[in-house]
N, C-alpha and C. Protein backbone atom coordinates (compact mmCIF):
# COMPACT_ATOMS: atom_id res chain seq x y z
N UNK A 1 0.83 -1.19 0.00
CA UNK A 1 0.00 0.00 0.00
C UNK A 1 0.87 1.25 0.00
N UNK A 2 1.74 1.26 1.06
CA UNK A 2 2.78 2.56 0.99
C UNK A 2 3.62 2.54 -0.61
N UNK A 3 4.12 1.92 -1.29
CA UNK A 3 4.61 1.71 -2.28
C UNK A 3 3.44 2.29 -3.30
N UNK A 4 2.09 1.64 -3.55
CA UNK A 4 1.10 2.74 -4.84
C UNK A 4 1.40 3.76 -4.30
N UNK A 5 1.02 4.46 -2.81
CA UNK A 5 0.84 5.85 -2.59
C UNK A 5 1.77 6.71 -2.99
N UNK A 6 3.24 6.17 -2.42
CA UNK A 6 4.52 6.69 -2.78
C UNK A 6 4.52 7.05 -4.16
N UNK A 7 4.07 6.25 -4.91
CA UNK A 7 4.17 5.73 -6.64
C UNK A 7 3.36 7.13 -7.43
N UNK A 8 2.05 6.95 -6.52
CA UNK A 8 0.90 8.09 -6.73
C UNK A 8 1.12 9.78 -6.54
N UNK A 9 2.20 9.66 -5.78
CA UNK A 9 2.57 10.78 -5.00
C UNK A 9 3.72 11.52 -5.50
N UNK A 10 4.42 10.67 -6.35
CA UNK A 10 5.48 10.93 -7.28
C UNK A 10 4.75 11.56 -8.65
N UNK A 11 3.88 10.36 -9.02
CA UNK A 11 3.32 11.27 -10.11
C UNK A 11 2.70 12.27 -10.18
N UNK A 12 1.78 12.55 -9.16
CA UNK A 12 1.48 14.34 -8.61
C UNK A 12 2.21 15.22 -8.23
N UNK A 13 3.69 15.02 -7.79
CA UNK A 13 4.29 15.66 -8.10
C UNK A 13 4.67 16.51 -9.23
N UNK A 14 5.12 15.49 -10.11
CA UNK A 14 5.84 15.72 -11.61
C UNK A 14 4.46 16.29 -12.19
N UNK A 15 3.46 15.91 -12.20
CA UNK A 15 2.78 16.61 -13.15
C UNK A 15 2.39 17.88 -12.40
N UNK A 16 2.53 18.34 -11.42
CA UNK A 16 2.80 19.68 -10.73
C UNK A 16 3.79 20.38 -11.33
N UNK A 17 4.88 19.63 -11.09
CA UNK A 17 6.13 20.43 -11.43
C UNK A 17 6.61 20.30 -12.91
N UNK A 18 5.51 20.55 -14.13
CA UNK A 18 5.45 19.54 -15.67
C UNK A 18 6.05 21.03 -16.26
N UNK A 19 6.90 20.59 -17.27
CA UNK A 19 7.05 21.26 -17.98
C UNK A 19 6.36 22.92 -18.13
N UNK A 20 6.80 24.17 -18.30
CA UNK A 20 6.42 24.82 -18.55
C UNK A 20 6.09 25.78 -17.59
N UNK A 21 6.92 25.41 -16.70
CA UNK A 21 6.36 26.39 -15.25
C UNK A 21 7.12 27.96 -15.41
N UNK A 22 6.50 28.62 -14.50
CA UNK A 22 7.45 29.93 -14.71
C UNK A 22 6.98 30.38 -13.69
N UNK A 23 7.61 31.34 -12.56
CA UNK A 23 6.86 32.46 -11.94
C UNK A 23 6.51 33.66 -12.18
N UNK A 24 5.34 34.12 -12.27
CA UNK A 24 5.35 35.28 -12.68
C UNK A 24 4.57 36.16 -11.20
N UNK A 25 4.57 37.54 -11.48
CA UNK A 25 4.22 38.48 -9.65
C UNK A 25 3.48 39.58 -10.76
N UNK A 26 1.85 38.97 -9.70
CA UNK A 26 0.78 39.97 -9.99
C UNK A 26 0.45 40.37 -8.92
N UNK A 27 0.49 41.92 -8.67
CA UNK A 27 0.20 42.73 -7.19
C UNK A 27 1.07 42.15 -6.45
N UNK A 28 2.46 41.81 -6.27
CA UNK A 28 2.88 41.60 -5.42
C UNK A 28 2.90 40.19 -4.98
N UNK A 29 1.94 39.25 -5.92
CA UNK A 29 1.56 38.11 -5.40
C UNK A 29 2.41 36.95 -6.28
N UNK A 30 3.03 36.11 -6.18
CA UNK A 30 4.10 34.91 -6.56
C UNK A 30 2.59 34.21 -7.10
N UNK A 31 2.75 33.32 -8.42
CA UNK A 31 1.81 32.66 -8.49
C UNK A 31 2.62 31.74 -9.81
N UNK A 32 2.31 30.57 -9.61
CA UNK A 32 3.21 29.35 -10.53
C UNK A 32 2.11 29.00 -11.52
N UNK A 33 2.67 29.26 -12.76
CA UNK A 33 1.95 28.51 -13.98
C UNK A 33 2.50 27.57 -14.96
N UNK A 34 1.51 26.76 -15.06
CA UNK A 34 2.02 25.37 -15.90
C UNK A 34 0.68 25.02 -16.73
N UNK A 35 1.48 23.72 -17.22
CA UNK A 35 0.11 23.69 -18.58
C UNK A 35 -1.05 23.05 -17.99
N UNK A 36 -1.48 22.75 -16.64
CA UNK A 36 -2.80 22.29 -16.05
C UNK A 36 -3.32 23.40 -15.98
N UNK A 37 -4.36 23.29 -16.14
CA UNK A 37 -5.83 24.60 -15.37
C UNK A 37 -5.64 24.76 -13.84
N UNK A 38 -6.41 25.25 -13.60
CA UNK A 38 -6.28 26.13 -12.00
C UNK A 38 -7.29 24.64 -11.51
N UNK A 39 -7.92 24.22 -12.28
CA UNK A 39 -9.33 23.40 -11.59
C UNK A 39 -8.27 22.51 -11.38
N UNK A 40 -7.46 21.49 -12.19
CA UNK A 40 -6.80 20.43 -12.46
C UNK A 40 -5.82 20.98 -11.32
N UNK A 41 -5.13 21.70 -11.46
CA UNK A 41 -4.29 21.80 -10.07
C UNK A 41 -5.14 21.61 -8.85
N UNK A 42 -6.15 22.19 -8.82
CA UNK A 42 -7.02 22.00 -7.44
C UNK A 42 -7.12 20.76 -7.02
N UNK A 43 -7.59 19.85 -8.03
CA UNK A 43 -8.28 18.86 -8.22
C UNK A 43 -6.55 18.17 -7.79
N UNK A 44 -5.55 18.40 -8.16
CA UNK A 44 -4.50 17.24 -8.00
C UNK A 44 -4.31 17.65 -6.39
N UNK A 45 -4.57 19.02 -5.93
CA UNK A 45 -4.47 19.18 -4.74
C UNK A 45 -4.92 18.27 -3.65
N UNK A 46 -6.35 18.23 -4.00
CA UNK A 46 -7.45 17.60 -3.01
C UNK A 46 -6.70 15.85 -2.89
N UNK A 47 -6.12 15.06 -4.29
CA UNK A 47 -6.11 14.17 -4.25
C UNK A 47 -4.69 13.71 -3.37
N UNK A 48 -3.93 14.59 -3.52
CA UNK A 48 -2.43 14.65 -3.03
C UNK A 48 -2.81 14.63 -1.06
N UNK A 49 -4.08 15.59 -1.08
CA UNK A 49 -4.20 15.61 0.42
C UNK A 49 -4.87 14.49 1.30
N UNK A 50 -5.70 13.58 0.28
CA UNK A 50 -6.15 12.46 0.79
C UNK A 50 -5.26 10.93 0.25
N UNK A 51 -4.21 11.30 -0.49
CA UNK A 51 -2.91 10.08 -0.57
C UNK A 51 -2.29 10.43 1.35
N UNK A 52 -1.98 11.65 0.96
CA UNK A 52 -1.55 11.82 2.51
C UNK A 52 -1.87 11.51 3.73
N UNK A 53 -3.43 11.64 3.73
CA UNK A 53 -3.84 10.77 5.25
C UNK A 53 -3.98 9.63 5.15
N UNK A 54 -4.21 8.63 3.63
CA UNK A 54 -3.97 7.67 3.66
C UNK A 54 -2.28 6.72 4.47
N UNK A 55 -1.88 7.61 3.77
CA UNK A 55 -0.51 7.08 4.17
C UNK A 55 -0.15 7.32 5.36
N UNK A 56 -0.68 8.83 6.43
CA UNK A 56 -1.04 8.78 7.59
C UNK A 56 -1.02 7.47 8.53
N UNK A 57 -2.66 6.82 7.98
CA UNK A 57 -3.32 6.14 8.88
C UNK A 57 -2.91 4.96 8.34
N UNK A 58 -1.99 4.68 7.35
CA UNK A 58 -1.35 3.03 6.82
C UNK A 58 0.06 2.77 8.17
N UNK A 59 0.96 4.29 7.95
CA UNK A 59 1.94 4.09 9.05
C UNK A 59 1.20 4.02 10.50
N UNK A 60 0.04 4.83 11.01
CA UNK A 60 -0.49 4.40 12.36
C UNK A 60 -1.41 3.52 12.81
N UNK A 61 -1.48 2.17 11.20
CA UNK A 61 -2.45 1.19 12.19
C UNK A 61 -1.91 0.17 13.21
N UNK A 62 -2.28 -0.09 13.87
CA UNK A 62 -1.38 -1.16 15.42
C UNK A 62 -1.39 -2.21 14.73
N UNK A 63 -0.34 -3.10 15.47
CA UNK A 63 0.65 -3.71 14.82
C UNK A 63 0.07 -4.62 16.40
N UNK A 64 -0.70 -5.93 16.21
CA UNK A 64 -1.87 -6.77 17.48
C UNK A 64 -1.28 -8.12 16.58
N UNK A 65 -0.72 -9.11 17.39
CA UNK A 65 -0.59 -10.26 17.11
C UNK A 65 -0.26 -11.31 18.31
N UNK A 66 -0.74 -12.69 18.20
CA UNK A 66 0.10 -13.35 19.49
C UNK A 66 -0.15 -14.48 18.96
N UNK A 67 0.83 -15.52 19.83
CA UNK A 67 0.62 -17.06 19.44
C UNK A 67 1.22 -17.42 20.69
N UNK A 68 0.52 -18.86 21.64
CA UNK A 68 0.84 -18.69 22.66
C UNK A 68 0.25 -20.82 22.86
N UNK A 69 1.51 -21.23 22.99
CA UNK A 69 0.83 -22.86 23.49
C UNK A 69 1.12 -23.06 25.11
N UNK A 70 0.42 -24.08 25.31
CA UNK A 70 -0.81 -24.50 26.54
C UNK A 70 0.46 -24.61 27.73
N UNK A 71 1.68 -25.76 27.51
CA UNK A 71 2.54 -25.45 28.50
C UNK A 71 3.87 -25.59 28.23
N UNK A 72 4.77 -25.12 28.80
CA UNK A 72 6.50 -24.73 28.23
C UNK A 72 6.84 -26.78 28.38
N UNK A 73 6.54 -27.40 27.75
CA UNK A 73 7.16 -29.15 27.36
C UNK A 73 7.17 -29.78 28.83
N UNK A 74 6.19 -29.33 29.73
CA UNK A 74 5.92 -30.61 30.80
C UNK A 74 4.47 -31.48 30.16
N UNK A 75 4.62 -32.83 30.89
CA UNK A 75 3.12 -33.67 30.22
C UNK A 75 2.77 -33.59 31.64
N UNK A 76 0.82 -33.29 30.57
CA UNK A 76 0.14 -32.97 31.65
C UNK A 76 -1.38 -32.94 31.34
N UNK A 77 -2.67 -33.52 31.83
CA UNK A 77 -3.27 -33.76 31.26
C UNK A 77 -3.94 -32.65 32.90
N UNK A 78 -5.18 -31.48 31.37
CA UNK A 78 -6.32 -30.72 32.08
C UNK A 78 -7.45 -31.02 32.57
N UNK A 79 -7.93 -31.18 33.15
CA UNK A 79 -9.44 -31.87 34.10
C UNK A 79 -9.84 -33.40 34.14
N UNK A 80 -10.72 -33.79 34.24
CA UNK A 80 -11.84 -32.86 34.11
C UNK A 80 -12.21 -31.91 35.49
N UNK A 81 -13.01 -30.85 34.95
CA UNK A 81 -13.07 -30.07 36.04
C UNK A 81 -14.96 -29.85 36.09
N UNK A 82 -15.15 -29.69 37.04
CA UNK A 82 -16.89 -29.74 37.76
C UNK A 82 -17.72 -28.53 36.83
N UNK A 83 -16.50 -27.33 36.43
CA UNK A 83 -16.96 -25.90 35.72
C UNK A 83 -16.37 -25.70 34.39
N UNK A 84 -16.64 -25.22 33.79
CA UNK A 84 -16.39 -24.48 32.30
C UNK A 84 -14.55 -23.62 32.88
N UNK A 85 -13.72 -24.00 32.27
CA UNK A 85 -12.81 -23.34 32.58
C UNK A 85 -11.59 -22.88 31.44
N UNK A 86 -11.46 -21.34 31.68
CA UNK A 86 -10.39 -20.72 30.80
C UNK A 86 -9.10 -21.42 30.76
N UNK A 87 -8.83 -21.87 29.48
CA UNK A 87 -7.39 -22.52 28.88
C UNK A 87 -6.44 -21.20 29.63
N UNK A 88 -5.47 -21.59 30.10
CA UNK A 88 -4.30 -20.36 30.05
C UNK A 88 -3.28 -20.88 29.59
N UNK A 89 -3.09 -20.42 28.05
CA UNK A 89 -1.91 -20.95 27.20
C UNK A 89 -0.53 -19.97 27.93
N UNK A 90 -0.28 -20.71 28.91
CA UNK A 90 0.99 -19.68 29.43
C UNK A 90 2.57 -19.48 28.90
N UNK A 91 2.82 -20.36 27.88
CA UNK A 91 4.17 -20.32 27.05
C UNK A 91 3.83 -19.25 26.15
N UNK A 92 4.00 -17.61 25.87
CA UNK A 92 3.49 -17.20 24.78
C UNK A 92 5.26 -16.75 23.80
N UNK A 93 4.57 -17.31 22.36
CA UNK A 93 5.82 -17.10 21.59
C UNK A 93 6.05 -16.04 21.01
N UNK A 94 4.80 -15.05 20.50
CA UNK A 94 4.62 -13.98 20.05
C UNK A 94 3.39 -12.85 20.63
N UNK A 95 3.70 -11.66 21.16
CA UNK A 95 2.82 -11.09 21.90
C UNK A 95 3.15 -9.65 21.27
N UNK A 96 3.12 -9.60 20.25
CA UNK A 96 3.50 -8.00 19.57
C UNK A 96 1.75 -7.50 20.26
N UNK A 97 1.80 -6.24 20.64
CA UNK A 97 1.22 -5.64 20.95
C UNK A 97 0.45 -6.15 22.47
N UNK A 98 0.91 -6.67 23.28
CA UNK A 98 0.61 -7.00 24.60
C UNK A 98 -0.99 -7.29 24.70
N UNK A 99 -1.45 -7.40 23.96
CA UNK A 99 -2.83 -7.93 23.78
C UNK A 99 -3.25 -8.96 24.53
N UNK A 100 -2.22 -9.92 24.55
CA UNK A 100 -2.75 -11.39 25.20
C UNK A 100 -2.14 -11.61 26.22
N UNK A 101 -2.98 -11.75 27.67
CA UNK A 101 -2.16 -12.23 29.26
C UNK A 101 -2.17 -13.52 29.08
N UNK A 102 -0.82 -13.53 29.50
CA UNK A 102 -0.79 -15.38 29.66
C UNK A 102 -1.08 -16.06 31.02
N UNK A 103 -1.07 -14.71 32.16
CA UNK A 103 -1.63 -15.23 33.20
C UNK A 103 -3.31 -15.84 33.16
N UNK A 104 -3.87 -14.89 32.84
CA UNK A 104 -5.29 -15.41 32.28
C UNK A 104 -5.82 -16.19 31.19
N UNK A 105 -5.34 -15.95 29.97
CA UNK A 105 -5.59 -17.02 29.18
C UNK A 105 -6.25 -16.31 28.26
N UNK A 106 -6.46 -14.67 28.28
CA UNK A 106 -7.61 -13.77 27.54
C UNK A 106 -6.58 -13.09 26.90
N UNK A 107 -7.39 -12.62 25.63
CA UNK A 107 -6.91 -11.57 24.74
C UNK A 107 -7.97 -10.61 24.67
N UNK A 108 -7.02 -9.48 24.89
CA UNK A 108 -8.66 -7.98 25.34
C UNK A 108 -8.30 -7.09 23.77
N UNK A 109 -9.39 -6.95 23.22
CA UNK A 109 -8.93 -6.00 21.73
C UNK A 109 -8.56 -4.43 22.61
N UNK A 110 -7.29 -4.16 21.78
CA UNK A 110 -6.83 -2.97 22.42
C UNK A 110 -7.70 -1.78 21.05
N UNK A 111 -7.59 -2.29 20.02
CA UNK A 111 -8.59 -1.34 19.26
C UNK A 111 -10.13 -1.92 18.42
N UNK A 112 -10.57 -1.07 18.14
CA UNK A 112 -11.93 -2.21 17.37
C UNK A 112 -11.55 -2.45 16.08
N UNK A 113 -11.58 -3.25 15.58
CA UNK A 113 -11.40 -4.17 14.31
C UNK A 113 -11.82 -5.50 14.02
N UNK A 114 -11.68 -5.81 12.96
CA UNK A 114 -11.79 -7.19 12.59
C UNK A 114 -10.19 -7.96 12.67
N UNK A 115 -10.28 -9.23 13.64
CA UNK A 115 -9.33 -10.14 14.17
C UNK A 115 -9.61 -11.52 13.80
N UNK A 116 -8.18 -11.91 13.30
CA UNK A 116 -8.12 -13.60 13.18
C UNK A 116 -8.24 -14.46 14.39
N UNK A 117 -8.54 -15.86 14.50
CA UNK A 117 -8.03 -16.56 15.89
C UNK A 117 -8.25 -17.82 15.14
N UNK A 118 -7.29 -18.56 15.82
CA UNK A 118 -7.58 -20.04 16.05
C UNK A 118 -6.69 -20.43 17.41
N UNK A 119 -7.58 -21.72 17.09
CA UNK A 119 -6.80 -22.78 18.20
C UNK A 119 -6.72 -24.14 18.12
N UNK A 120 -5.51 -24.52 18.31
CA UNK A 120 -5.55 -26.26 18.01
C UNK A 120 -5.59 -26.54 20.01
N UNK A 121 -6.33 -28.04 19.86
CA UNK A 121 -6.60 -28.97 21.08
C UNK A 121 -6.33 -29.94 20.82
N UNK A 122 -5.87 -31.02 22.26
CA UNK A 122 -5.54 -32.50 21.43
C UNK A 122 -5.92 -33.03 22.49
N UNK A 123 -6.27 -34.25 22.53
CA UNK A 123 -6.91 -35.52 24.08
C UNK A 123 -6.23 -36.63 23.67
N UNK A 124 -5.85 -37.33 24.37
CA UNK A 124 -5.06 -38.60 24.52
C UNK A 124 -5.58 -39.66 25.51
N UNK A 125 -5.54 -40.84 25.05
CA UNK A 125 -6.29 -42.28 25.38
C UNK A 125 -7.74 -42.04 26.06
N UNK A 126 -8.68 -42.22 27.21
CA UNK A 126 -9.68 -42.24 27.14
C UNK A 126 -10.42 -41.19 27.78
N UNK A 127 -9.64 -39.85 27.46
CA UNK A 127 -10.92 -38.65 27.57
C UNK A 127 -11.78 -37.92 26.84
N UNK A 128 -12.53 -37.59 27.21
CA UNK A 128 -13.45 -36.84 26.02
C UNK A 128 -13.14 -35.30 26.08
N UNK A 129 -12.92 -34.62 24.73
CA UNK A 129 -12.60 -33.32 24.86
C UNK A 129 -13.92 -32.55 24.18
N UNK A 130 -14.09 -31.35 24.60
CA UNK A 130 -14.73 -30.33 23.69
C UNK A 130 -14.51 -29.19 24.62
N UNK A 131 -14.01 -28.18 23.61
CA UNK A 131 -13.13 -26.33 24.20
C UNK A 131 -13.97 -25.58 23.32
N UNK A 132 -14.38 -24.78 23.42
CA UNK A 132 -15.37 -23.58 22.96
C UNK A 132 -14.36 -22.25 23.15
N UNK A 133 -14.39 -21.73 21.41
CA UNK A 133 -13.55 -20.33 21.48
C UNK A 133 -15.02 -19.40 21.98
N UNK A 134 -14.35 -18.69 23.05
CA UNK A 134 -15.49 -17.51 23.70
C UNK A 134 -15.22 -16.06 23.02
N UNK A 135 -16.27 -15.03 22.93
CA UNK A 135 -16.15 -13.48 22.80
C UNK A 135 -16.90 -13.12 23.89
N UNK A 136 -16.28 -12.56 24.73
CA UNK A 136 -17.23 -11.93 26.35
C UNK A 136 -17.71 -13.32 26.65
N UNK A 137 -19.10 -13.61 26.68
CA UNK A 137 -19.71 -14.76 27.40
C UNK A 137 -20.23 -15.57 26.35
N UNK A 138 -19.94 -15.52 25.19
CA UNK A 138 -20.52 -15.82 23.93
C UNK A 138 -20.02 -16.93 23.41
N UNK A 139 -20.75 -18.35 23.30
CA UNK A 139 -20.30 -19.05 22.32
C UNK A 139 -19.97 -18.99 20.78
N UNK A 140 -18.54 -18.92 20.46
CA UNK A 140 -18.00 -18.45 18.94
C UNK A 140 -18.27 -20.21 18.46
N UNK A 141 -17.26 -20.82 18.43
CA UNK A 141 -16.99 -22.07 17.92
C UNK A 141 -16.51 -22.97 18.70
N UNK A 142 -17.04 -24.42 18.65
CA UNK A 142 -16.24 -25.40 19.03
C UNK A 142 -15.31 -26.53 18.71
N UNK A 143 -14.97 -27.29 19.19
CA UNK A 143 -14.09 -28.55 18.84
C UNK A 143 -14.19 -29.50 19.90
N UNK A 144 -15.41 -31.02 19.27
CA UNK A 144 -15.44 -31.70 20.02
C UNK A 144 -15.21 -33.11 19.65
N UNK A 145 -15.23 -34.18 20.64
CA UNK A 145 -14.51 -35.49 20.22
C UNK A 145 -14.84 -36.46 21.51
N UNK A 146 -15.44 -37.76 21.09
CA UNK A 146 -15.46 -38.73 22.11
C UNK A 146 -14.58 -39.73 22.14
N UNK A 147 -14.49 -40.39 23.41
CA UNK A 147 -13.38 -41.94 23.27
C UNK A 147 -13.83 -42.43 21.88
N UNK A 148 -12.80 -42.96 21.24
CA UNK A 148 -13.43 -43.93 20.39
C UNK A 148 -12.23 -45.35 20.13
N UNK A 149 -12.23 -45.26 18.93
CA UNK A 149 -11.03 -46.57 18.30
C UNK A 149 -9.68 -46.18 19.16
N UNK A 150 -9.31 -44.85 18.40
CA UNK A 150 -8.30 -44.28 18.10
C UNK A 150 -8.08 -43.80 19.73
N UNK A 151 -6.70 -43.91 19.99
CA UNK A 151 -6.53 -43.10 21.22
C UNK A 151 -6.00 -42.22 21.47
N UNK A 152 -5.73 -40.82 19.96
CA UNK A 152 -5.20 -39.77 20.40
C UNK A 152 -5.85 -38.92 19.20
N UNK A 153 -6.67 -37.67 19.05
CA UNK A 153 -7.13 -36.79 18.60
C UNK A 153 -7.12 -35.46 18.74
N UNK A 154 -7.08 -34.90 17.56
CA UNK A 154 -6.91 -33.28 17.95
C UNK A 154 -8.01 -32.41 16.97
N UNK A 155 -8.44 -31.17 17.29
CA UNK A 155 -9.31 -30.41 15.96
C UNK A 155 -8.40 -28.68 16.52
N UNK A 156 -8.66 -28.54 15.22
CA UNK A 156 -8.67 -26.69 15.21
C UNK A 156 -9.58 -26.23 14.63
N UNK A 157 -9.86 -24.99 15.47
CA UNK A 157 -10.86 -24.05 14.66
C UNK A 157 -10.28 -22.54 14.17
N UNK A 158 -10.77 -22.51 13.51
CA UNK A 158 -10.77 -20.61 12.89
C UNK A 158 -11.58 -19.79 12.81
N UNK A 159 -11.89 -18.71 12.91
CA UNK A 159 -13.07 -17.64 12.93
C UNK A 159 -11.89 -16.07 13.06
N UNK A 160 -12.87 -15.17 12.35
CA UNK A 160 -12.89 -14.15 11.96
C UNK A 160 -13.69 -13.47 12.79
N UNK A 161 -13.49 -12.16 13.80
CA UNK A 161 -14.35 -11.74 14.16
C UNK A 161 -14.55 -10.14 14.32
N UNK A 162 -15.22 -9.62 14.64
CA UNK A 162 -15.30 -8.02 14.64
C UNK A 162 -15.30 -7.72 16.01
N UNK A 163 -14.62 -7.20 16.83
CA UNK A 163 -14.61 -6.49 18.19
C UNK A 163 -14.21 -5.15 18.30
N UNK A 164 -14.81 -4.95 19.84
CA UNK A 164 -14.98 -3.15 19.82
C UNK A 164 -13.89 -3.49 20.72
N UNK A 165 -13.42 -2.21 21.39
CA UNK A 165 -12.55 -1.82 22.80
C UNK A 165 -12.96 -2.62 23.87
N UNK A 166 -12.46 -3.84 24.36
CA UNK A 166 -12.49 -4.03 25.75
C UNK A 166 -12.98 -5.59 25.76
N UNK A 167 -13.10 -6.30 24.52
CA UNK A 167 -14.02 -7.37 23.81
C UNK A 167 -13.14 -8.50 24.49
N UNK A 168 -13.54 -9.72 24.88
CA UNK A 168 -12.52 -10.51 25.62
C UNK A 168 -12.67 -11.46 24.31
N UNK A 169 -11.47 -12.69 24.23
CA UNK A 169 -11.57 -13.78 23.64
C UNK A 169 -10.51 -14.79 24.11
N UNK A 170 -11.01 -16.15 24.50
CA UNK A 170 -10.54 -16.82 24.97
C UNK A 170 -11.04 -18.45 24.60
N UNK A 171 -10.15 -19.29 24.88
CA UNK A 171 -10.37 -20.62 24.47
C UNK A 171 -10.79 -21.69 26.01
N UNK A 172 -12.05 -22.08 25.92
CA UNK A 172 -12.61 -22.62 27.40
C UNK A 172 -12.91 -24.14 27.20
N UNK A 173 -12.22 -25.01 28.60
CA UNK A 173 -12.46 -26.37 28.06
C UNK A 173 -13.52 -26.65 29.18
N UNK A 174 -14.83 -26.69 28.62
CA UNK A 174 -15.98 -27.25 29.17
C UNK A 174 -15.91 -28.28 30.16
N UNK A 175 -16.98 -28.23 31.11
CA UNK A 175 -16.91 -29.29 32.15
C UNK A 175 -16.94 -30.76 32.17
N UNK A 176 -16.04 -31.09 33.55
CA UNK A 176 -16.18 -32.88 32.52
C UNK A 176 -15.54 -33.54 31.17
N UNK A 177 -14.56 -32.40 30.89
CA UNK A 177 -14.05 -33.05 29.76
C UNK A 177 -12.15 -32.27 30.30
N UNK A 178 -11.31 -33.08 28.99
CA UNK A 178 -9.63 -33.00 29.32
C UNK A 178 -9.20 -32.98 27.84
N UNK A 179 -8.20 -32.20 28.74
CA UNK A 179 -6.58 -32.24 27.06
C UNK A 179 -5.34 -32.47 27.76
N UNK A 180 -4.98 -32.53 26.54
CA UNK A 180 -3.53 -33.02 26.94
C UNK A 180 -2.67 -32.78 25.92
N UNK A 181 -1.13 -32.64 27.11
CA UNK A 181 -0.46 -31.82 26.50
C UNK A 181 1.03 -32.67 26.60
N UNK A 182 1.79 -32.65 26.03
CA UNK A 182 3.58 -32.71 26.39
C UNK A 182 4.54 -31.73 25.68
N UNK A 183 5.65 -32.39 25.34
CA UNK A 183 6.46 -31.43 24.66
C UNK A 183 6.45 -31.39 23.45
N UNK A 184 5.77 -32.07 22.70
CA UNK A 184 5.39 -31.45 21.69
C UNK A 184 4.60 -30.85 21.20
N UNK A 185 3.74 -29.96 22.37
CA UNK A 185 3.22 -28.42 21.93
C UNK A 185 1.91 -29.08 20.84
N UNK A 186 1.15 -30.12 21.47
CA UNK A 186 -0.42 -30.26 20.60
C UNK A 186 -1.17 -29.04 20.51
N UNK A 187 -1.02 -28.20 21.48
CA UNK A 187 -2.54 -27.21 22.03
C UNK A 187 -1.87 -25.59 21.54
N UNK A 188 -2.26 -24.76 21.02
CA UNK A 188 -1.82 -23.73 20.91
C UNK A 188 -2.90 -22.70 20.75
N UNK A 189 -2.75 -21.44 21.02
CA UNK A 189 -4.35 -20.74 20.53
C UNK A 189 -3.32 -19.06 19.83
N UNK A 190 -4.11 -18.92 19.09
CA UNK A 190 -2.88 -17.73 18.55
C UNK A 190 -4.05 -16.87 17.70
N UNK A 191 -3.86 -15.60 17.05
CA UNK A 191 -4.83 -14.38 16.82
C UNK A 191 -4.04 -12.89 16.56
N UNK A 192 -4.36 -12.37 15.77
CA UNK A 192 -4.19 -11.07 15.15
C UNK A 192 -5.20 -9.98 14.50
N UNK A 193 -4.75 -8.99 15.08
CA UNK A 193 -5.03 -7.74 14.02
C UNK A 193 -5.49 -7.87 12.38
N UNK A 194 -6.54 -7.81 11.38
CA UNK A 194 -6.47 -8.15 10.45
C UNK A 194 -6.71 -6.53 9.88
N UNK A 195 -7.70 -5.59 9.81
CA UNK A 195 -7.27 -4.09 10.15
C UNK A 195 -8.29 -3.65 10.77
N UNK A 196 -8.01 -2.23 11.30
CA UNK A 196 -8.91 -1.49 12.62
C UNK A 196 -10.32 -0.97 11.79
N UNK A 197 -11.25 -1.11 12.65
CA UNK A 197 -12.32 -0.09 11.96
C UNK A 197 -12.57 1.31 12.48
């Protein structure tokens, strides 16, 4: 994006500064003429001034990203627990813009926009899993799975979402059910900035 504008901004230049300029002083007054009309200069004016806040608000949009798995390579298997309870992915690998506590397990939108998320989960030999990605108190999406043949399973989900200032999102493993984890990092939940509104 900075590269067209730059690109755009060059060529309003030059055809500003096109061939044929001269200064000439009427009443005292400096005034530059070239082979555009007064409208066409106006007109390159207005457009030159809205490349500019573009490019403004391209260098000041926040820079919101994180990726963060479940625990730094101990094995360890989560519940089941009696309540609905917040994952706290506390290993975080990427936290550009401090968005995501790893003490809690929440990511709070620091601006309103539309944001990526996912999260991978995994269960091993005979528990049953299902984790629900939350917004505030809101069921977004789940990922669920019973004992079966097989004795080790995992799902991820993805969603796109729109949040204002203060919007929570978090990954919750429902009651009565478990995951599991070792060192090779099955569980991860991670999310970004996609741009501000």
């Amino acid at each position: 994006m900075k590269g067209i504008l730059m690109g755009l901004l060059s060529f309003y230049i030059l055809a500003l500064s096109g061939t044929g300029l001269s200064s000439e002083t009427n009443n005292n007054s400096p005034e530059i003429c070239c082979s555009l009309t007064k409208d066409q200069c106006n007109d390159l004016a207005v457009r030159l001034t809205n490349l500019e806040d573009k490019l403004k608000a391209t260098s000041e949009t926040p820079k919101i990203a994180f990726s963060a798995i479940l625990f730094d390579g101990k094995t360890e298997t989560l519940g089941p627990f009696n309540a609905a309870t917040t994952l706290v992915f506390a290993k975080v690998l990427t936290n550009i813009g401090s968005a995501y506590n790893s003490n809690t397990g929440i990511f709070t939108a620091l601006v309103p926009g539309t944001y990526y998320f996912s999260f991978t989960v995994f269960f091993h030999l005979k528990a049953n899993l299902y984790v629900t990605l939350m917004k505030n108190a809101d069921r977004i999406v789940s990922v669920w799975d019973n004992q079966g043949g097989d004795t080790n399973d995992s799902g991820t989900h993805t969603v796109t979402l729109q949040l204002e200032v203060g919007d929570h999102v978090y990954v919750r493993l429902n009651e009565n059910k478990q995951i599991y984890d070792d060192a090779n990092h099955y569980n991860s939940f991670s999310g970004f900035l996609l741009f501000p509104l």
